[in-house]
C-alpha atoms as a PDB file:
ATOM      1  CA  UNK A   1       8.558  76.234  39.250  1.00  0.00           C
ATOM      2  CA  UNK A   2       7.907  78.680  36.226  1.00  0.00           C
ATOM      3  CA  UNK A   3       6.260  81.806  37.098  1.00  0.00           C
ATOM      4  CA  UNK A   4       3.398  81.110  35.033  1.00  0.00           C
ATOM      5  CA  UNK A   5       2.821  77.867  37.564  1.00  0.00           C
ATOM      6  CA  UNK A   6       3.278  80.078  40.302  1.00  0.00           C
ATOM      7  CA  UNK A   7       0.446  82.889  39.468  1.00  0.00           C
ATOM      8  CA  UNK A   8      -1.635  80.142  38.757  1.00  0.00           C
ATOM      9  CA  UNK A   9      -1.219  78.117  42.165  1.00  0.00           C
ATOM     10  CA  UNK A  10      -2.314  82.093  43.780  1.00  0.00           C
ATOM     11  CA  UNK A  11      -5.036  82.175  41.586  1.00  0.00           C
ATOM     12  CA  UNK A  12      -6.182  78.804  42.406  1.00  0.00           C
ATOM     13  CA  UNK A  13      -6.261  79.915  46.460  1.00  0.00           C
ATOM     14  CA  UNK A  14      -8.621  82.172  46.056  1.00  0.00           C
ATOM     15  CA  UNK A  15     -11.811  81.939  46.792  1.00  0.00           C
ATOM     16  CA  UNK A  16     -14.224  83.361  45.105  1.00  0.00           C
ATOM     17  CA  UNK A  17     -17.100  82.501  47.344  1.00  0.00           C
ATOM     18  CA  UNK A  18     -20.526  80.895  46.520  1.00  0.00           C
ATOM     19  CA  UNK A  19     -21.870  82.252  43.174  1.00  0.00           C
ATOM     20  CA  UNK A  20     -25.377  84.169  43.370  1.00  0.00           C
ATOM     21  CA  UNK A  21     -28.365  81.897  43.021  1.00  0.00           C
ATOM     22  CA  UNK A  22     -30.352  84.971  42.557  1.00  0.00           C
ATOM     23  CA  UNK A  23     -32.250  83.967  45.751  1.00  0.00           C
ATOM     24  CA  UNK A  24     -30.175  86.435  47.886  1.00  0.00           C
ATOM     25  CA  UNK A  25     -28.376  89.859  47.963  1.00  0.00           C
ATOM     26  CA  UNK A  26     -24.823  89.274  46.997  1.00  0.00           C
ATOM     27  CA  UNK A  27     -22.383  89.839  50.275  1.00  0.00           C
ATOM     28  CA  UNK A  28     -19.664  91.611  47.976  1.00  0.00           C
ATOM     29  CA  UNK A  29     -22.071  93.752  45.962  1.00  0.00           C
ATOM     30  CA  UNK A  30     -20.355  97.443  46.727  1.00  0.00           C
ATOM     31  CA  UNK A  31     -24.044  98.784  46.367  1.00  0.00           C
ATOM     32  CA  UNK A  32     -25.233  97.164  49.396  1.00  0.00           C
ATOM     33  CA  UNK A  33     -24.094  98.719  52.916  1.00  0.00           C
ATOM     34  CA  UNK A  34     -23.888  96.911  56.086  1.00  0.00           C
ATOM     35  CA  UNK A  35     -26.266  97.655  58.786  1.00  0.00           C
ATOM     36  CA  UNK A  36     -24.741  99.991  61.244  1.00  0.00           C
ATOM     37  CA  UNK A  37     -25.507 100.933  64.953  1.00  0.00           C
ATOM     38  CA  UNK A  38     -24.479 104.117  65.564  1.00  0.00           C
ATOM     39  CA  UNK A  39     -23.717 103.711  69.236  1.00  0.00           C
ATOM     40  CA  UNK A  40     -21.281 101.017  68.591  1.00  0.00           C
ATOM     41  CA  UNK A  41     -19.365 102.089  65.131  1.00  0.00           C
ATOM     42  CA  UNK A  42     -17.252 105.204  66.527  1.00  0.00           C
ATOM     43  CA  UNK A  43     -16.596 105.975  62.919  1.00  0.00           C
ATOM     44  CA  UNK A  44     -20.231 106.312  61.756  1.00  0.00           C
ATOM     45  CA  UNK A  45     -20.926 109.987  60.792  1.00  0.00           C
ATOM     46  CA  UNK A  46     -23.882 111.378  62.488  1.00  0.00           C
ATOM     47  CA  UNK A  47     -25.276 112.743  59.348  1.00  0.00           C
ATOM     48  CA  UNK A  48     -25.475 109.033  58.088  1.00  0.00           C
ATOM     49  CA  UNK A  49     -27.516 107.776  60.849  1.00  0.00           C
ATOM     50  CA  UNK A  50     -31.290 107.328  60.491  1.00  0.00           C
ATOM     51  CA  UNK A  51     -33.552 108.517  63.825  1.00  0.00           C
ATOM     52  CA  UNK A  52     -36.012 105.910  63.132  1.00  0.00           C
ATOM     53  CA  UNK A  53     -36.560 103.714  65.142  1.00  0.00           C
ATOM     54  CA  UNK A  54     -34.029 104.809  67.587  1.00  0.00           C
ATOM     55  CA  UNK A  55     -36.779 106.706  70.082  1.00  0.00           C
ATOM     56  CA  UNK A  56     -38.370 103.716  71.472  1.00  0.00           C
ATOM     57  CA  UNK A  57     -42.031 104.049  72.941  1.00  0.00           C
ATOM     58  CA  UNK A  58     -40.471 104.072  76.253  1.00  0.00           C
ATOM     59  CA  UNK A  59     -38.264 106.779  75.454  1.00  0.00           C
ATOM     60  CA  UNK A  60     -40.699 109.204  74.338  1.00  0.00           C
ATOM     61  CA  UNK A  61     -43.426 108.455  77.415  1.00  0.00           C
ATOM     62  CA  UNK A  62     -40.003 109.515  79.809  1.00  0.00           C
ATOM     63  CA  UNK A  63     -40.038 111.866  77.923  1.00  0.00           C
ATOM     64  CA  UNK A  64     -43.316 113.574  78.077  1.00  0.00           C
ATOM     65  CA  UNK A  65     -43.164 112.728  82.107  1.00  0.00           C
ATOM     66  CA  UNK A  66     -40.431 114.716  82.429  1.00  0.00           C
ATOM     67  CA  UNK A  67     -41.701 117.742  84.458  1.00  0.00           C
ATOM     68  CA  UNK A  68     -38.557 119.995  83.457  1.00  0.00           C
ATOM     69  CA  UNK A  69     -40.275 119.548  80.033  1.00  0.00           C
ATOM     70  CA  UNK A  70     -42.945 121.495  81.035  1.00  0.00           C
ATOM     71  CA  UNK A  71     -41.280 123.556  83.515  1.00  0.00           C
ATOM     72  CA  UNK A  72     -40.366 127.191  82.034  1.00  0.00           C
ATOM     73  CA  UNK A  73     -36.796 127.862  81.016  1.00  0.00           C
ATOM     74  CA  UNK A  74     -34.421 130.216  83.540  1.00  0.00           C
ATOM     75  CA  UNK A  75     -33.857 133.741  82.696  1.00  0.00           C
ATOM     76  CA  UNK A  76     -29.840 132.524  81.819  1.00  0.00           C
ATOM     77  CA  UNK A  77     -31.037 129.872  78.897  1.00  0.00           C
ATOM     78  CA  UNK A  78     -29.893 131.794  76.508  1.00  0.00           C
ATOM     79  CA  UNK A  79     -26.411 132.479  77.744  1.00  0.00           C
ATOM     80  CA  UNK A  80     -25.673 128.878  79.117  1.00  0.00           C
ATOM     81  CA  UNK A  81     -26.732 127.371  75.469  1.00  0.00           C
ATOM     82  CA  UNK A  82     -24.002 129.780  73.746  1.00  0.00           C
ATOM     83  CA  UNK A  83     -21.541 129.058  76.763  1.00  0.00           C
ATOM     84  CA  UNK A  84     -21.670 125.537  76.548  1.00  0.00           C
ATOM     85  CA  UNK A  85     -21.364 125.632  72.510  1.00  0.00           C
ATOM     86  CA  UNK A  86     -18.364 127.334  73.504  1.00  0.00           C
ATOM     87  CA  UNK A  87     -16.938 124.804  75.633  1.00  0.00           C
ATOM     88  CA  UNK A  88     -16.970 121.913  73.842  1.00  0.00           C
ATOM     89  CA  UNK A  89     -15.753 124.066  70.621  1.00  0.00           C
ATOM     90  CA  UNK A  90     -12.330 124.683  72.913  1.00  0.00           C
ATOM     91  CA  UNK A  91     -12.793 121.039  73.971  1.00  0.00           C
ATOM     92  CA  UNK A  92     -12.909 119.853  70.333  1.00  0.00           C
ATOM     93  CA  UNK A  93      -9.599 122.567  69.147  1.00  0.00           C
ATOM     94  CA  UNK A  94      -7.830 121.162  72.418  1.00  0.00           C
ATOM     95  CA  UNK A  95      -8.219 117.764  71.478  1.00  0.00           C
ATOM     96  CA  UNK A  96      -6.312 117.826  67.885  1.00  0.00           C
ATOM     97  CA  UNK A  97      -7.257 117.060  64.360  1.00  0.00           C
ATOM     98  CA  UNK A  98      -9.982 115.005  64.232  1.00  0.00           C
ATOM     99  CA  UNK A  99      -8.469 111.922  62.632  1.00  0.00           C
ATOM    100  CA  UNK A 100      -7.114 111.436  65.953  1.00  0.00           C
ATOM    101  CA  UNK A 101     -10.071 111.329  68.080  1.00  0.00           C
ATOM    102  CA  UNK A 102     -12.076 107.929  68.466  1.00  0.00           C
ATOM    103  CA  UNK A 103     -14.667 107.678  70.144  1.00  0.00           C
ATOM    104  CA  UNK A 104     -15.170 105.385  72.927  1.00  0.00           C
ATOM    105  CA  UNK A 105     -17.497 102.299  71.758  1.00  0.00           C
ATOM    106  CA  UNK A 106     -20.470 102.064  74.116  1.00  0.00           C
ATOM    107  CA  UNK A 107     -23.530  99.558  74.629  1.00  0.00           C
ATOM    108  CA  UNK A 108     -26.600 100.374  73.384  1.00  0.00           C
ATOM    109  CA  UNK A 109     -28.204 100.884  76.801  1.00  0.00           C
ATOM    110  CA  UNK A 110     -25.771 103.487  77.952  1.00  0.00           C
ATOM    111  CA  UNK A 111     -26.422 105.464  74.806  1.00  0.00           C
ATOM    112  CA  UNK A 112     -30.003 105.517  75.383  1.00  0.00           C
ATOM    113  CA  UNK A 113     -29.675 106.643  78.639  1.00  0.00           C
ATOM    114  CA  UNK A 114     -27.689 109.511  77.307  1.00  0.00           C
ATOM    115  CA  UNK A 115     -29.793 110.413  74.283  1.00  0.00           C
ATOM    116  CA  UNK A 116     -32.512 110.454  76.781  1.00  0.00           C
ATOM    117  CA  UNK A 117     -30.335 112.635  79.549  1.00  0.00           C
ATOM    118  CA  UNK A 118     -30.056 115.232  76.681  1.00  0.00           C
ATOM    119  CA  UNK A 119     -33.540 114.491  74.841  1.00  0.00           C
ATOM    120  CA  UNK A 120     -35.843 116.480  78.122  1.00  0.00           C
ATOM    121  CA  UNK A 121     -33.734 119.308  78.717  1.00  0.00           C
ATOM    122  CA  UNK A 122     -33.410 120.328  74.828  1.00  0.00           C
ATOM    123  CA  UNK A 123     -37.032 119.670  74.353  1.00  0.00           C
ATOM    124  CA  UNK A 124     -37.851 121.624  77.326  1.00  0.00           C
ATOM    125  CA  UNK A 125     -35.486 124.495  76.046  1.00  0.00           C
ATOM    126  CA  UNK A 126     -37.114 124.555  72.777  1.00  0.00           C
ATOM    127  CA  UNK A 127     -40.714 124.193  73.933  1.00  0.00           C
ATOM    128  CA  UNK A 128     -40.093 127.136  75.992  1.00  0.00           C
ATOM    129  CA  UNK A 129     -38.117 128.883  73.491  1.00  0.00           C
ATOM    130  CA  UNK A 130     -41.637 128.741  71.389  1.00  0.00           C
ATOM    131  CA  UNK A 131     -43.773 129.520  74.626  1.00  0.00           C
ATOM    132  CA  UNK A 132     -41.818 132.839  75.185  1.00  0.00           C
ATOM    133  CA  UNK A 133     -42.389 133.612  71.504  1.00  0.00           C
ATOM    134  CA  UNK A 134     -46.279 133.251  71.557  1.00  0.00           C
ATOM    135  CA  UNK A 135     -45.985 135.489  74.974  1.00  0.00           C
ATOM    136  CA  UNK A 136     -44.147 138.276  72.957  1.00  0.00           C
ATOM    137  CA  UNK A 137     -46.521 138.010  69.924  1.00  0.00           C
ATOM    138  CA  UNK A 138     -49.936 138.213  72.337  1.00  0.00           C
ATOM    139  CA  UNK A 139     -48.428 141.115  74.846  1.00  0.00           C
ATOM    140  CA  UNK A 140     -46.697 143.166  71.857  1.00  0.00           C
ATOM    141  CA  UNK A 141     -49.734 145.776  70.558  1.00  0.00           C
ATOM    142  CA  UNK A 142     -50.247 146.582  66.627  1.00  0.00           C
ATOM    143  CA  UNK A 143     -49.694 149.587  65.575  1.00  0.00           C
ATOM    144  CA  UNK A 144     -52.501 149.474  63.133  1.00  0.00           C
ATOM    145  CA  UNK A 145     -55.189 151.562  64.169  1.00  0.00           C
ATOM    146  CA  UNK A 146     -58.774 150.662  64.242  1.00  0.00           C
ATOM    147  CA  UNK A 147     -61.149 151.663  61.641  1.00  0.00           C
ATOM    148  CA  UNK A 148     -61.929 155.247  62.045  1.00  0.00           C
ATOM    149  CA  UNK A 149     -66.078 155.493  61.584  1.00  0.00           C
ATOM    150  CA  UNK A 150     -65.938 159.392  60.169  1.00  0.00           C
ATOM    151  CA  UNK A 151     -62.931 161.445  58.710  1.00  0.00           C
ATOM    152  CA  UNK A 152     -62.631 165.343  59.606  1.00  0.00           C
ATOM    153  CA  UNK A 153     -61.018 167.390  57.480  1.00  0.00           C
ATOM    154  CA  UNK A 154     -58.506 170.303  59.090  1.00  0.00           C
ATOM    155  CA  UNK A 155     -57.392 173.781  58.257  1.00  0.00           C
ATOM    156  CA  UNK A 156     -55.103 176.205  59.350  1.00  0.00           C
ATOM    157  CA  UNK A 157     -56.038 179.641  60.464  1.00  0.00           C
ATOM    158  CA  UNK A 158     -54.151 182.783  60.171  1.00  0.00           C
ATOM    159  CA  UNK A 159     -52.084 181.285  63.397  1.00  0.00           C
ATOM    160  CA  UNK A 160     -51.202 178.353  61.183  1.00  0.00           C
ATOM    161  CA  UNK A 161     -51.152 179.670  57.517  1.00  0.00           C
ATOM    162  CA  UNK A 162     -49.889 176.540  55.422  1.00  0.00           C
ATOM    163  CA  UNK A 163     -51.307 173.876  57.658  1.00  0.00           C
ATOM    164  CA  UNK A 164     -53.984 171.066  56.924  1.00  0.00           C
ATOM    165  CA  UNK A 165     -54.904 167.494  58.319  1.00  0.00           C
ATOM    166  CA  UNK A 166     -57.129 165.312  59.441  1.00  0.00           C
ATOM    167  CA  UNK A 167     -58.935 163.679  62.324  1.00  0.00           C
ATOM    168  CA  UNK A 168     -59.905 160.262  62.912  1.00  0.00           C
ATOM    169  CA  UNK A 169     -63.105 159.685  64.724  1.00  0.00           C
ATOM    170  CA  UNK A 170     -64.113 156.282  66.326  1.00  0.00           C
ATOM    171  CA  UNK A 171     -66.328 155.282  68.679  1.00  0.00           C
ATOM    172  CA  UNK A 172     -65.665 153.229  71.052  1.00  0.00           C
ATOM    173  CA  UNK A 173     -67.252 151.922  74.337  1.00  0.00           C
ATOM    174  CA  UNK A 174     -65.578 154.568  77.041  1.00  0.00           C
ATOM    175  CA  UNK A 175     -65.984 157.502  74.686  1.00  0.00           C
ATOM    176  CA  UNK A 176     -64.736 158.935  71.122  1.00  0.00           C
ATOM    177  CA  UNK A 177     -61.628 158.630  70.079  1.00  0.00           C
ATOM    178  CA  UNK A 178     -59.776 161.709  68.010  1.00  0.00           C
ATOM    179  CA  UNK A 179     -56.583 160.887  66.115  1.00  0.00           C
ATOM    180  CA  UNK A 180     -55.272 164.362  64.808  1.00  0.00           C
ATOM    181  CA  UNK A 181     -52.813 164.218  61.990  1.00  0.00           C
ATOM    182  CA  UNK A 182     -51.654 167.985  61.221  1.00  0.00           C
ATOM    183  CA  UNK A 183     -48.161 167.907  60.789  1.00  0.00           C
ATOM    184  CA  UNK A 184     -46.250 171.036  60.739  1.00  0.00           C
ATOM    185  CA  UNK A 185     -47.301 173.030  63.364  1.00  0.00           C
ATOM    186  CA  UNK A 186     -43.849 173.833  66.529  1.00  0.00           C
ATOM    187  CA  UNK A 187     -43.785 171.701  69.452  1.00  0.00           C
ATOM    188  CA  UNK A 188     -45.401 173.283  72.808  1.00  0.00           C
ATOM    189  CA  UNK A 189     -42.877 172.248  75.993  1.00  0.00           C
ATOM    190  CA  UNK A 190     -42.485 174.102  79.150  1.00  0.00           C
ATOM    191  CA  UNK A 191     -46.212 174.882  80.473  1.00  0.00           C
ATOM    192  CA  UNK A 192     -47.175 175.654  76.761  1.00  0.00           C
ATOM    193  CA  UNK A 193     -49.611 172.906  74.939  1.00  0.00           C
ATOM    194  CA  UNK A 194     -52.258 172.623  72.195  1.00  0.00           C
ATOM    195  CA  UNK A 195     -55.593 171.666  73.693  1.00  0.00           C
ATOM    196  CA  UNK A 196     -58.390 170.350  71.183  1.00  0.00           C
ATOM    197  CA  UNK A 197     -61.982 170.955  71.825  1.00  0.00           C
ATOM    198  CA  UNK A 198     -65.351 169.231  70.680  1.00  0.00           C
ATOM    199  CA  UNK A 199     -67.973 172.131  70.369  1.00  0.00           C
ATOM    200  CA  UNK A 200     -71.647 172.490  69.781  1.00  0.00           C
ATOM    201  CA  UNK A 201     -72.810 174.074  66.892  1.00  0.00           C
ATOM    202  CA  UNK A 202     -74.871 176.898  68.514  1.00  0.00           C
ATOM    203  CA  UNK A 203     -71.508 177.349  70.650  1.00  0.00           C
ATOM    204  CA  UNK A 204     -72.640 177.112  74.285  1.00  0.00           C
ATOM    205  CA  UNK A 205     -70.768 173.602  74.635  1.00  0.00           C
ATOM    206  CA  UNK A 206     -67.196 173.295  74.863  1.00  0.00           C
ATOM    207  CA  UNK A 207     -65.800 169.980  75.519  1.00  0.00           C
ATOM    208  CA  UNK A 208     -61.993 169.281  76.385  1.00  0.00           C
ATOM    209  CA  UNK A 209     -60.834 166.576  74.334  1.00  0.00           C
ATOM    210  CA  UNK A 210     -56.604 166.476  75.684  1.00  0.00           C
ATOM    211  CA  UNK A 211     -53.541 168.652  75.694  1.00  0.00           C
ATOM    212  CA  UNK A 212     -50.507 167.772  73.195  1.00  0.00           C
ATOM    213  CA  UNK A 213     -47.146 168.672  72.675  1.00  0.00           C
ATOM    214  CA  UNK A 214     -47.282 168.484  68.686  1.00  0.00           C
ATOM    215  CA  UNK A 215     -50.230 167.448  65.996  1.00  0.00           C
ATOM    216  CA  UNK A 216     -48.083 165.138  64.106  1.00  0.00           C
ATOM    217  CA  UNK A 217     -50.232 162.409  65.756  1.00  0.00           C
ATOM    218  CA  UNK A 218     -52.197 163.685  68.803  1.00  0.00           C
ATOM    219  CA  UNK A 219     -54.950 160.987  70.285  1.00  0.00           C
ATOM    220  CA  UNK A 220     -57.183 162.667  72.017  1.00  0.00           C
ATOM    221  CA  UNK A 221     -60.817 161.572  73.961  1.00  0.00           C
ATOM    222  CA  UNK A 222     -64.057 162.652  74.441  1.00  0.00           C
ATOM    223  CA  UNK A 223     -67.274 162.025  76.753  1.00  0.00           C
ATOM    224  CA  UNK A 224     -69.954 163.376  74.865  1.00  0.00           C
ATOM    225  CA  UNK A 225     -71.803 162.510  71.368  1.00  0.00           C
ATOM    226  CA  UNK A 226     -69.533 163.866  68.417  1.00  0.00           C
ATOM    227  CA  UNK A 227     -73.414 164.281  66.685  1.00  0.00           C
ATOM    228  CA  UNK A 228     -74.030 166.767  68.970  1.00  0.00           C
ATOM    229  CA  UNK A 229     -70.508 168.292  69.461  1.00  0.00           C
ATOM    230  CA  UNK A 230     -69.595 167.758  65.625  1.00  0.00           C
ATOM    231  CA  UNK A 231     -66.630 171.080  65.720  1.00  0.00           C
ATOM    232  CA  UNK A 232     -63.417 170.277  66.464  1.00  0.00           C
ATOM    233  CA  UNK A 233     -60.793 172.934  67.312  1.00  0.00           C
ATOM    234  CA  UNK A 234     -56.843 173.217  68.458  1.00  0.00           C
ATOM    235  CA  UNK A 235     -56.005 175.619  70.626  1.00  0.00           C
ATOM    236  CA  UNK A 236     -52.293 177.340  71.596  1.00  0.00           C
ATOM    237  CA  UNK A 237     -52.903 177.196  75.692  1.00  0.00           C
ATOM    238  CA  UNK A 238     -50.607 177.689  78.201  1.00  0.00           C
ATOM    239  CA  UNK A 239     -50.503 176.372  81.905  1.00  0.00           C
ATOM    240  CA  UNK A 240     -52.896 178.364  84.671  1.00  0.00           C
ATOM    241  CA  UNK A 241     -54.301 177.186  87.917  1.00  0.00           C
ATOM    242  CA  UNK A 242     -57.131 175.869  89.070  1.00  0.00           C
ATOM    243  CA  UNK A 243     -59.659 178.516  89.695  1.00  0.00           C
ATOM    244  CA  UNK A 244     -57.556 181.110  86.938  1.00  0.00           C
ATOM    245  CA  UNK A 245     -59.617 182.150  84.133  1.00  0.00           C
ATOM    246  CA  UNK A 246     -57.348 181.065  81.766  1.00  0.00           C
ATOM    247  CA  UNK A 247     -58.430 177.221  82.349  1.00  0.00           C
ATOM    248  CA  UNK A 248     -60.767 177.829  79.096  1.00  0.00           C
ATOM    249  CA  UNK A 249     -60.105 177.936  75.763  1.00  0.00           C
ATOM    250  CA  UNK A 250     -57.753 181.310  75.206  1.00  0.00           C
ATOM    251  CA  UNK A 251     -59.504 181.134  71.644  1.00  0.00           C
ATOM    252  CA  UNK A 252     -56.528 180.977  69.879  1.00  0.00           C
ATOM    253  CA  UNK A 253     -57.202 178.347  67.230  1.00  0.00           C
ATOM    254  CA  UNK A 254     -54.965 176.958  64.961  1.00  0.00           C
ATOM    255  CA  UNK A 255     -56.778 174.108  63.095  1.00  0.00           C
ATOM    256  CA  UNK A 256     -60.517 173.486  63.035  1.00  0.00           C
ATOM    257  CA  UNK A 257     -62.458 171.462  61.127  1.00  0.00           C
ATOM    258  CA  UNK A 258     -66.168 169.965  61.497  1.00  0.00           C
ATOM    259  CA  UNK A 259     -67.705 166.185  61.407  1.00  0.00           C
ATOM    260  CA  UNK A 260     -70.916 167.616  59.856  1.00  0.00           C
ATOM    261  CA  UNK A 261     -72.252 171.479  58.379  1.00  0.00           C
ATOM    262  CA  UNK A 262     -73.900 172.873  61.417  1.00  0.00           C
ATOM    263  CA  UNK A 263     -77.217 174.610  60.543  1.00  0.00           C
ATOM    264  CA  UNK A 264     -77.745 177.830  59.398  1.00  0.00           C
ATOM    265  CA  UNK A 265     -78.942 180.149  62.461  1.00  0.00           C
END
């Protein structure tokens, strides 16, 4: 038998299969992939497999009746989540090179039980993840403060050559607020404090507005009607007792300013 008979006996065995009638997708066409399940093809990489369909109606009702789904997450979330991402990272180095792991080929029952063992607790986790971040965001305060409704403008005296500011005035339902800004001035500690003050105009009315240890940002409140005490001083004051003169203003101003001209006397 010449060779030329013999490649053409092996070319005569093989069969090439029906031709396409063009009614059909053609079996051998490299362009068309097989269906897959990815709970019985241990080769299937996970970043080929399409969710669709795969959370059944059932699945997602056990899922919302899960009450660990709405339960809040333990105080150790965080550090169980990293340790068991550590675990199975030394699982997966112990185990070898990859190429030599297969994985075990399961029904599809058993992997829904699975997907749905793992599906409540990581929802829960991340539900509560997002629950704890809406806590933070409502209890954390803004620093931005609220509209002032006037502006006073500060100067130094000769206690506090150099020195200016301001002073924020806003009222508010328990009384007036006073954010000083006068930046500059040496910190008070150790029973001596600046005290600021809310006069009248005629000067019969002095009204404490609070003690600080610097003007940088002092907040201070009042009880009274800034239109009627519009004068506002800072005092150097040091510590006295109760019934000790000294409780007053010791009339050593170092800023001063005023929320409107008082009259001429």
């Amino acid at each position: 038998m010449s060779n030329d008979q013999g490649g053409d006996d092996i070319a005569g065995g093989i069969d090439n299969g029906p031709a396409d009638d063009g009614h059909g997708d053609d079996p051998r066409d490299p362009s068309r992939e097989p269906s897959r399940d990815p709970f019985r093809d241990p080769f299937l990489d996970p970043d080929d497999v399409e969710l669709e369909g795969l959370l059944t109606d059932d699945d997602l009702a056990l899922l919302l009746s899960a009450p660990e789904l709405w339960a809040s997450p333990s105080d150790d979330v965080e550090d169980r989540i990293v340790a068991a991402i550590a675990a199975e990272r030394d699982a997966m180095a112990s185990a070898g090179p990859a190429t030599n792991r297969v994985a075990p080929v399961v029904g599809i029952d058993t992997a829904r039980r699975r997907r749905q063992r793992w599906l409540v607790p990581a929802a829960a986790a991340l539900i509560g993840a997002a629950a704890a971040a809406l806590v933070t965001v409502a209890v954390v305060p803004s620093d931005d403060e609220p509209t002032a409704d006037a502006t006073i403008t500060l100067a130094g005296t000769d206690l506090a050559t150099g020195i200016d500011g301001t002073a924020a005035v806003t009222t508010e339902t328990s009384g007036v607020r006073i954010v000083i800004h006068a930046a500059g001035l040496p910190r008070r500690d150790g029973g001596e404090f600046y005290e600021g003050w809310l006069k009248s105009c005629d000067g019969t009315e002095l009204v404490p507005i609070g003690s600080f240890h610097e003007l940088d940002e002092a907040i201070g409140w009042a009880g009274v009607d800034i239109a009627t005490h519009p004068l506002l001083t800072v005092t150097r004051e040091t510590v006295a007792g109760p019934k000790d003169p000294a409780q007053g203003s010791s009339g050593e101003v170092v800023v001063s300013g005023a929320l409107t001209p008082c009259p001429a006397p």
